[in-house]
N, C-alpha and C. Protein backbone atom coordinates (compact mmCIF):
# COMPACT_ATOMS: atom_id res chain seq x y z
N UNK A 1 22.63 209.91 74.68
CA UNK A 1 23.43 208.76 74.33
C UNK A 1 24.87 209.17 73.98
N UNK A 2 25.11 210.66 73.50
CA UNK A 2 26.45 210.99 72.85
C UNK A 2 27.17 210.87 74.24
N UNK A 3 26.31 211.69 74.84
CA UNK A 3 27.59 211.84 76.15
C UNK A 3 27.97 211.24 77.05
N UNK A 4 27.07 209.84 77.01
CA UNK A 4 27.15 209.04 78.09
C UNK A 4 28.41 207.97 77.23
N UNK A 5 28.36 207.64 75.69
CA UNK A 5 29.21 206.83 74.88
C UNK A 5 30.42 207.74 75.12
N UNK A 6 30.83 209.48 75.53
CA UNK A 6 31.46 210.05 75.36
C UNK A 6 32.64 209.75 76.54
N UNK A 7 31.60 210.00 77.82
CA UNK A 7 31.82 209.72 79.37
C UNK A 7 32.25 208.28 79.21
N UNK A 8 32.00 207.00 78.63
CA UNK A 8 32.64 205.64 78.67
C UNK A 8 33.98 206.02 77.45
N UNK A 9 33.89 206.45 76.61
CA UNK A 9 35.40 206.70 76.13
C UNK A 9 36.33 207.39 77.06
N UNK A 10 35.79 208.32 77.34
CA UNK A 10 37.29 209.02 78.53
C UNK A 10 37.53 208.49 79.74
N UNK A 11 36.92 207.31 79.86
CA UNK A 11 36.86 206.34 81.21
C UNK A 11 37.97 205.32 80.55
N UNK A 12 37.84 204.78 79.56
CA UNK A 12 38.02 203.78 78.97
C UNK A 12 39.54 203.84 78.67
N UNK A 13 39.81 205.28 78.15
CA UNK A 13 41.07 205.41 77.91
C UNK A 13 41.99 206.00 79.08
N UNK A 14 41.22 205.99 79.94
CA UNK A 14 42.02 206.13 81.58
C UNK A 14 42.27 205.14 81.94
N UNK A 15 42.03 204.28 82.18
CA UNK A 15 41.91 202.88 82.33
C UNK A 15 42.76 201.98 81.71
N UNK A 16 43.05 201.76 80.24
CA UNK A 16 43.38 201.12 79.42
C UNK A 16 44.22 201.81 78.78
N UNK A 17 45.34 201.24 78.03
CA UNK A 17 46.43 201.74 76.82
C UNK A 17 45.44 201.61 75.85
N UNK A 18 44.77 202.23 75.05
CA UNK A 18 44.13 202.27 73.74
C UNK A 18 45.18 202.79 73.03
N UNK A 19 45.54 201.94 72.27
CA UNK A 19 46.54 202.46 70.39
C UNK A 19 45.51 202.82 69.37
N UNK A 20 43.99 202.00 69.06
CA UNK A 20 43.58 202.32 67.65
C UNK A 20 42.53 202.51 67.82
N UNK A 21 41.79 203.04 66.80
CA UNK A 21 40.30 203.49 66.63
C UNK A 21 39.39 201.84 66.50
N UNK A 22 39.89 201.02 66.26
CA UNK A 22 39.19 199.59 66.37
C UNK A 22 39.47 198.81 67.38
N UNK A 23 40.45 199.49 68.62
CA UNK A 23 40.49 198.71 69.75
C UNK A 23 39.78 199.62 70.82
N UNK A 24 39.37 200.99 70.60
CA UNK A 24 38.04 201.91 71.16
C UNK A 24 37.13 201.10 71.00
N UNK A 25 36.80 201.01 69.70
CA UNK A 25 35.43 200.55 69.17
C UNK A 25 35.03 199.37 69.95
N UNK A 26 36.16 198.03 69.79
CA UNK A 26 35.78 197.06 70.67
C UNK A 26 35.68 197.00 71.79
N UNK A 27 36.23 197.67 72.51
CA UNK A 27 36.19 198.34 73.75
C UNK A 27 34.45 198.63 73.80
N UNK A 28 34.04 200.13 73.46
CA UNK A 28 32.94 200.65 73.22
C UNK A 28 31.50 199.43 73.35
N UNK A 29 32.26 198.36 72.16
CA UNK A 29 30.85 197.14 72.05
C UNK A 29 30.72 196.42 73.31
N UNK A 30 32.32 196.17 73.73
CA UNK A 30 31.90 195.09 75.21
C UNK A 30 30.75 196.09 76.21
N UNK A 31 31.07 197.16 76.16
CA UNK A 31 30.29 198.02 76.71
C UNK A 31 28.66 198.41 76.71
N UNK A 32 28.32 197.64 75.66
CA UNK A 32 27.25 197.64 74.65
C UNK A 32 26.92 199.12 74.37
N UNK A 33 27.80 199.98 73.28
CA UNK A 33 27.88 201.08 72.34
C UNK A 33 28.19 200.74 70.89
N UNK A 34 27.49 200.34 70.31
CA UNK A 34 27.24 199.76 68.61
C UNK A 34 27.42 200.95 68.41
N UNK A 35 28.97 201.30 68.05
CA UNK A 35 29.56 202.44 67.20
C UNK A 35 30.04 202.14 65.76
N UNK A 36 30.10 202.97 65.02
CA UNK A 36 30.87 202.84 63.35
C UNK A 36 32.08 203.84 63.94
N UNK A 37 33.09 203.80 62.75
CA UNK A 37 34.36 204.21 63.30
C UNK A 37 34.19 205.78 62.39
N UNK A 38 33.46 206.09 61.62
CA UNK A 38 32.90 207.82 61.75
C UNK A 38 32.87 208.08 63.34
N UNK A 39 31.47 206.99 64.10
CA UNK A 39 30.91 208.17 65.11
C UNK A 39 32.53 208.35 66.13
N UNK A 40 33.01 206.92 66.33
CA UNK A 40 34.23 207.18 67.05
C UNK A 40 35.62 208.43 66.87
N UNK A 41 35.51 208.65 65.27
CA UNK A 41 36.45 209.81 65.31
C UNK A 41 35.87 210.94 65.25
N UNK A 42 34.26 211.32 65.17
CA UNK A 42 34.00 212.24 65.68
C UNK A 42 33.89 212.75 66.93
N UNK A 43 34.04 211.74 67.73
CA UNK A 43 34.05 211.66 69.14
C UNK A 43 35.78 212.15 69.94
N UNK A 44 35.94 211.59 69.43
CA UNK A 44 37.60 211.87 69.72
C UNK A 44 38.19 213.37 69.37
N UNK A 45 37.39 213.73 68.04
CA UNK A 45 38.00 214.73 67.72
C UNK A 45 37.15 215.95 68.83
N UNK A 46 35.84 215.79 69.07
CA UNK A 46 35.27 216.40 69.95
C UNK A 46 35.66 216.52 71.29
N UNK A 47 36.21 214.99 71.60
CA UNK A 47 36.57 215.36 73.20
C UNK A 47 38.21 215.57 73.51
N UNK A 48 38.64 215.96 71.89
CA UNK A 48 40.34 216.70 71.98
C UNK A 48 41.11 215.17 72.89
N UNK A 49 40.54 214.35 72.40
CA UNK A 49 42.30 213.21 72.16
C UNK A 49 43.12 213.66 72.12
N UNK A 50 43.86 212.93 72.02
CA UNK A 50 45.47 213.07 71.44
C UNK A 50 46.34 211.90 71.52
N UNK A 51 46.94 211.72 70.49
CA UNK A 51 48.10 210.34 71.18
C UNK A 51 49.64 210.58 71.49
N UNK A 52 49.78 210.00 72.57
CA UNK A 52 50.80 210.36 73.31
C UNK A 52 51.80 209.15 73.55
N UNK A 53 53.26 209.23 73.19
CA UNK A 53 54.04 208.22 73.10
C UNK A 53 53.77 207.16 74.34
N UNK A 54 54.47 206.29 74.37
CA UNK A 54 54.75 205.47 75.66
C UNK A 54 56.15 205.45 75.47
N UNK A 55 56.67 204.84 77.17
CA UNK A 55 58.13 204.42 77.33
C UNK A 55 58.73 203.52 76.61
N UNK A 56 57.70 202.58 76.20
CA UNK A 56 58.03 201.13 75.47
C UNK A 56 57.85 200.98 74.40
N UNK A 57 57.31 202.34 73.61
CA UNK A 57 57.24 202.80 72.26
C UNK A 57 55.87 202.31 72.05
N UNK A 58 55.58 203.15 70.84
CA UNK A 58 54.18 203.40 70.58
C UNK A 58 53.48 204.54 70.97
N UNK A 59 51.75 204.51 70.95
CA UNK A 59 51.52 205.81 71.49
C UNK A 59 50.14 205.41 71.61
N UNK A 60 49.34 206.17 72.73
CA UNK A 60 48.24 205.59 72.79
C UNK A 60 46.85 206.99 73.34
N UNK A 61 46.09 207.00 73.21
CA UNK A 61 45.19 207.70 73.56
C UNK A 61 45.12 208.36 74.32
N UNK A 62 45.03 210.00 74.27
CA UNK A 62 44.77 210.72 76.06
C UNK A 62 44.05 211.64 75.91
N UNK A 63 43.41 212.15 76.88
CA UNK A 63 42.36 213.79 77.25
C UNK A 63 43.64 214.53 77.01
N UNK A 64 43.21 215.83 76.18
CA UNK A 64 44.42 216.53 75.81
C UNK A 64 44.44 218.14 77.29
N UNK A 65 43.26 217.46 77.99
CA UNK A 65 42.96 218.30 79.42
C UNK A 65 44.16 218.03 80.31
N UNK A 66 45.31 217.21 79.83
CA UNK A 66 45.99 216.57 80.96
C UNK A 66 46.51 217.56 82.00
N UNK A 67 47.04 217.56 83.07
CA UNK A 67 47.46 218.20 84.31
C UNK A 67 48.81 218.30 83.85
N UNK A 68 49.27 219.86 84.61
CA UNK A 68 50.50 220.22 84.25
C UNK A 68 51.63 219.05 84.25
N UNK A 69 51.12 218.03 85.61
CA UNK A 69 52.85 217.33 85.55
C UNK A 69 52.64 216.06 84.36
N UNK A 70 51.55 215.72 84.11
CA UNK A 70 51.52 215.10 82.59
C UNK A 70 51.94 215.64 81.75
N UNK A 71 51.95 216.87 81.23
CA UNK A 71 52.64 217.59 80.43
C UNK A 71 53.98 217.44 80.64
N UNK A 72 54.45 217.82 81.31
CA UNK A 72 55.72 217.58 81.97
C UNK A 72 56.29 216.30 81.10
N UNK A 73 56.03 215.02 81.84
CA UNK A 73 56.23 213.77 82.06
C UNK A 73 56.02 213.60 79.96
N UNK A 74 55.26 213.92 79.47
CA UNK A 74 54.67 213.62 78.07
C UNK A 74 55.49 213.92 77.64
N UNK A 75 56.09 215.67 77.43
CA UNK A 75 57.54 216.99 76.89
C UNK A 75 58.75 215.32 77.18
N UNK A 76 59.37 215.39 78.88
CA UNK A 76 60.39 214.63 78.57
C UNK A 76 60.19 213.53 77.68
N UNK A 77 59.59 212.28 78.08
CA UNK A 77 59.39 211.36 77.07
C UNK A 77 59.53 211.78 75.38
N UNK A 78 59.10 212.71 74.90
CA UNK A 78 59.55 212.70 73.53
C UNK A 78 60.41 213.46 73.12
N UNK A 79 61.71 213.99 74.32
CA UNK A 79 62.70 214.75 73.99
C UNK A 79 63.25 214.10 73.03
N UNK A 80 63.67 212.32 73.72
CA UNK A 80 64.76 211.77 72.72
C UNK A 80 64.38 211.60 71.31
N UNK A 81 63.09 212.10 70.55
CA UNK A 81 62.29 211.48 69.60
C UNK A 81 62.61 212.62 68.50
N UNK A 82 63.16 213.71 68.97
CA UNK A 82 63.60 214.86 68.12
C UNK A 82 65.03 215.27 67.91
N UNK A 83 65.04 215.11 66.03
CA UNK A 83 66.20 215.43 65.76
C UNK A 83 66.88 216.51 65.69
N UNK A 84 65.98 217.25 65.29
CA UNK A 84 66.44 218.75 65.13
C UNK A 84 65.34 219.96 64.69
N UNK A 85 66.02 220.72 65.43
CA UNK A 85 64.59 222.24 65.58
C UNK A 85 65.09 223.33 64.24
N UNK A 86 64.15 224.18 63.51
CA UNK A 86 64.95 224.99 62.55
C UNK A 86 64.02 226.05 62.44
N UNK A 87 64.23 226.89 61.52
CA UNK A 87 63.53 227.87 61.16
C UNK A 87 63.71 228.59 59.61
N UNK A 88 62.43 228.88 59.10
CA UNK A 88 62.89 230.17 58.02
C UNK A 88 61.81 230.57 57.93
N UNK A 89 62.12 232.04 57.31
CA UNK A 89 61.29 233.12 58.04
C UNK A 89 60.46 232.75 58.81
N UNK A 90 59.02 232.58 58.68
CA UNK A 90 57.62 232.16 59.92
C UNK A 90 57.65 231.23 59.78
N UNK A 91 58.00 230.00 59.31
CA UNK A 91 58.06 228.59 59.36
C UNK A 91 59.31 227.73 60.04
N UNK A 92 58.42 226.78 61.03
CA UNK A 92 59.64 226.34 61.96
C UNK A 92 59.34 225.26 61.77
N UNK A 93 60.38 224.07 62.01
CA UNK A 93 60.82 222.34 60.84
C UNK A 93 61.17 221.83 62.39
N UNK A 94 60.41 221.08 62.37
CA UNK A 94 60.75 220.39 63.56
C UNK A 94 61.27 218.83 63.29
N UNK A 95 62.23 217.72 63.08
CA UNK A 95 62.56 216.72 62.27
C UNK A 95 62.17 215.78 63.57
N UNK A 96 61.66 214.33 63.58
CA UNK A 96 61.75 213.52 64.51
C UNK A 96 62.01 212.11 63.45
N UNK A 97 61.86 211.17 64.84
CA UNK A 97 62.18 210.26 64.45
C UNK A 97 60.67 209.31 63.71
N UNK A 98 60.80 208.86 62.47
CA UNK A 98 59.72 208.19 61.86
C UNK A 98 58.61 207.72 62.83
N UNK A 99 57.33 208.31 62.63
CA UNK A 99 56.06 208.08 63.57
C UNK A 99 55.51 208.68 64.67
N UNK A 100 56.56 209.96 65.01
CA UNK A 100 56.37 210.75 66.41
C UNK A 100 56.11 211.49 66.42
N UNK A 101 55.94 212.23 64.80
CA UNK A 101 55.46 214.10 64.51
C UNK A 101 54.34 214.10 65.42
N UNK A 102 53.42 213.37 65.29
CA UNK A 102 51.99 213.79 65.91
C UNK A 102 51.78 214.03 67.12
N UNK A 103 52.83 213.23 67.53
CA UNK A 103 53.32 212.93 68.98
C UNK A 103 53.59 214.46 69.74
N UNK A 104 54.50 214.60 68.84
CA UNK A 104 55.18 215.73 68.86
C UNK A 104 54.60 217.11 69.09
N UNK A 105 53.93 217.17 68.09
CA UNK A 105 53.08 218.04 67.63
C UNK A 105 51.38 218.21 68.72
N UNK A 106 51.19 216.92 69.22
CA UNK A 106 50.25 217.23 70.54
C UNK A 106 50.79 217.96 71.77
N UNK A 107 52.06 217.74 72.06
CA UNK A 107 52.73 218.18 73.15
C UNK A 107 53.46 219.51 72.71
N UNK A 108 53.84 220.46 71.61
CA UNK A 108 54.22 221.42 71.54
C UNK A 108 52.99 222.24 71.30
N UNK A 109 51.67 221.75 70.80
CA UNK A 109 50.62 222.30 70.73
C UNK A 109 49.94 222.57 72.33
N UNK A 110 50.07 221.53 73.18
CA UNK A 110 49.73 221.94 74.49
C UNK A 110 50.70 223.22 75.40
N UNK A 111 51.78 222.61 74.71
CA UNK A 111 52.90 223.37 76.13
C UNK A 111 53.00 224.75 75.69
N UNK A 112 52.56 225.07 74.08
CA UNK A 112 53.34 226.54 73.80
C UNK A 112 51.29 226.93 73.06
N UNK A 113 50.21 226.34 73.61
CA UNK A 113 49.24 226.96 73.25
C UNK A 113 49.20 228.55 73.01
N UNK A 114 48.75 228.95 71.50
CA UNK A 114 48.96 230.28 71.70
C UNK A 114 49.82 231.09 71.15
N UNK A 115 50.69 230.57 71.37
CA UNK A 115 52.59 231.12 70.95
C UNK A 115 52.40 231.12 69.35
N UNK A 116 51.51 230.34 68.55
CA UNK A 116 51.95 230.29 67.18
C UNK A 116 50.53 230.30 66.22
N UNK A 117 50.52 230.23 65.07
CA UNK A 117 49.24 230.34 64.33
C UNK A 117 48.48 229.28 64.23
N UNK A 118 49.48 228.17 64.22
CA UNK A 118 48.98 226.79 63.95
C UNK A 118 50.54 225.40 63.07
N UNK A 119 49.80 224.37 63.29
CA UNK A 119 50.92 223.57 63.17
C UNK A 119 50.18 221.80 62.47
N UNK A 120 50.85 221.71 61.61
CA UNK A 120 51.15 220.43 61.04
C UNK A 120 51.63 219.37 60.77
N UNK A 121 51.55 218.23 61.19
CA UNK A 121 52.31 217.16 61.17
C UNK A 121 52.30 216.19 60.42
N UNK A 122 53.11 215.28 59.71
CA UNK A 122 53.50 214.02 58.99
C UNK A 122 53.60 213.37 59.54
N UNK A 123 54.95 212.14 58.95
CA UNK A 123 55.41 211.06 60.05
C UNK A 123 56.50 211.61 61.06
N UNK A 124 57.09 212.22 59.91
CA UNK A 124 58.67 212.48 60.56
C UNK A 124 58.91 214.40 60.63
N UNK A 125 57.81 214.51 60.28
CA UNK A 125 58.42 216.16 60.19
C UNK A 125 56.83 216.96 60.63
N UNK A 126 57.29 218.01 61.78
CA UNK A 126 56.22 219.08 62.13
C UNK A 126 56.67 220.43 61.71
N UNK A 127 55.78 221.02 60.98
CA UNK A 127 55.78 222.30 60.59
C UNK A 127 54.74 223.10 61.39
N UNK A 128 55.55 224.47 61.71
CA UNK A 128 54.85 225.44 63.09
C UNK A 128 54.71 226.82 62.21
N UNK A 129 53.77 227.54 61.97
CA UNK A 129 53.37 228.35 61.35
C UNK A 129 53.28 229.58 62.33
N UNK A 130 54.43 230.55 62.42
CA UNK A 130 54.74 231.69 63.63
C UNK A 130 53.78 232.74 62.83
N UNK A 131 53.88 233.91 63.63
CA UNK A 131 53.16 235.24 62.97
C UNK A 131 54.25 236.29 62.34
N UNK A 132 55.58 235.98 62.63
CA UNK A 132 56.48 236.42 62.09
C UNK A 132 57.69 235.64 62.18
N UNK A 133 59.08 236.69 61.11
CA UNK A 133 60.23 235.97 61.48
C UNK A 133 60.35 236.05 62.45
N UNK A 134 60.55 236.64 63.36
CA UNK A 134 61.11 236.87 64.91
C UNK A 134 60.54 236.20 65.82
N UNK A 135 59.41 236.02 65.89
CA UNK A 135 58.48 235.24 66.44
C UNK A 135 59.03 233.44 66.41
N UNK A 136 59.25 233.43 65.13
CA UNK A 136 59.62 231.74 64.24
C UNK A 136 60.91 231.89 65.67
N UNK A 137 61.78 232.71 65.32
CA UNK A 137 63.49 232.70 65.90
C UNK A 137 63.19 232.37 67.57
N UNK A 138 61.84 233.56 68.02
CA UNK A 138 62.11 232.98 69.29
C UNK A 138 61.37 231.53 70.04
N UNK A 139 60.40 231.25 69.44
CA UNK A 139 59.57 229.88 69.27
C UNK A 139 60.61 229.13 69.40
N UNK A 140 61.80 228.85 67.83
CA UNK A 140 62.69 228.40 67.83
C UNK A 140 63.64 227.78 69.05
N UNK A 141 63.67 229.08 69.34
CA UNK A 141 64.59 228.66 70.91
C UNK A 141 64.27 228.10 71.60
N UNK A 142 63.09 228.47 72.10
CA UNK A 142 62.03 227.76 73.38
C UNK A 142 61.76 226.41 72.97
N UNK A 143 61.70 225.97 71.95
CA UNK A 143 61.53 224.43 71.55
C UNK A 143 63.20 223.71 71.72
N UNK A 144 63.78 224.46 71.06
CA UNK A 144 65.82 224.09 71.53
C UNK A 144 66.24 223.82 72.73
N UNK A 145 65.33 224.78 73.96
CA UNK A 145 65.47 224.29 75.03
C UNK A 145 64.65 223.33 75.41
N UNK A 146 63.60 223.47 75.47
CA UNK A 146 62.47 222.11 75.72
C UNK A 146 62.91 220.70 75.33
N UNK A 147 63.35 220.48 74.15
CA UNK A 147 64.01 219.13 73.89
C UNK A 147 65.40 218.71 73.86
N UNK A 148 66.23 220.27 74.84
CA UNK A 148 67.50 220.03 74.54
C UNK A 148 68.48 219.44 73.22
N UNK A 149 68.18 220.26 72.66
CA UNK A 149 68.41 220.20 70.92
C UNK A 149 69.31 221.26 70.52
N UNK A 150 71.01 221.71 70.65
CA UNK A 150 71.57 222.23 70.71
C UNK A 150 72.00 222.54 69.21
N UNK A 151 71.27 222.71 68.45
CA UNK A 151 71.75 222.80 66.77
C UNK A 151 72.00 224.12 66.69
């Protein structure tokens, strides 16, 4: 039953703009899947979601499996959404605009998998946890260029 409710969520959100965990759910019921919104975010968190801006603002549900030129297409879209890139020592400050850290923070977590220890997000601010200073400095850059952020 998990995987078949699992297999109609990643259908569902191909298909459809999903924004919230209660417009899954209803989704899910027309479907006849009598979910609670536990099993739904365990589900999500299992099948690596993510929410990803739109053009028209907002952000809505995706397989975080996406194909390189989604990546692509995801990176530009939230260039304009970042204010400014920084650093001190292993800690790198990423500033956006109110509501997009996560945003943010799905798409620098995909594009630079690896590159860093791990990373945290708010509304407005992502923090990137490097393995060193130098590391932070050159991360740094590579995000300066990625969002064209000339600070």
């Amino acid at each position: 039953m998990k995987y078949k409710r699992q297999g109609q969520i990643l259908r569902i959100i191909h298909e459809q703009n999903i924004k919230t965990h209660e417009q899954l759910i209803g989704e899910l019921n027309k479907k006849g899947f009598n979910v609670t919104q536990a099993t739904v975010s365990r589900d999500i968190k299992e099948l690596g979601l993510i929410k990803i801006p739109m053009p028209g603002g907002g952000s809505v549900y995706s397989s975080s499996n996406d194909i390189p030129e989604e990546l692509d297409r995801r990176i530009n879209m939230i260039t304009d959404t970042v204010r400014s890139v920084d650093y001190a020592m292993n800690d790198i400050v990423i500033k956006t605009y109110p509501g997009m850290a996560s945003a943010v923070a799905a798409s620098v977590d995909s594009a630079m998998r690896g590159e860093f220890l791990g990373s945290i997000a708010g509304d407005d601010t992502l923090l990137i946890i490097a393995s060193s200073e130098e590391k932070a400095a050159e991360i740094t850059e590579k995000l300066r260029k990625l969002f064209n952020e000339g600070v």
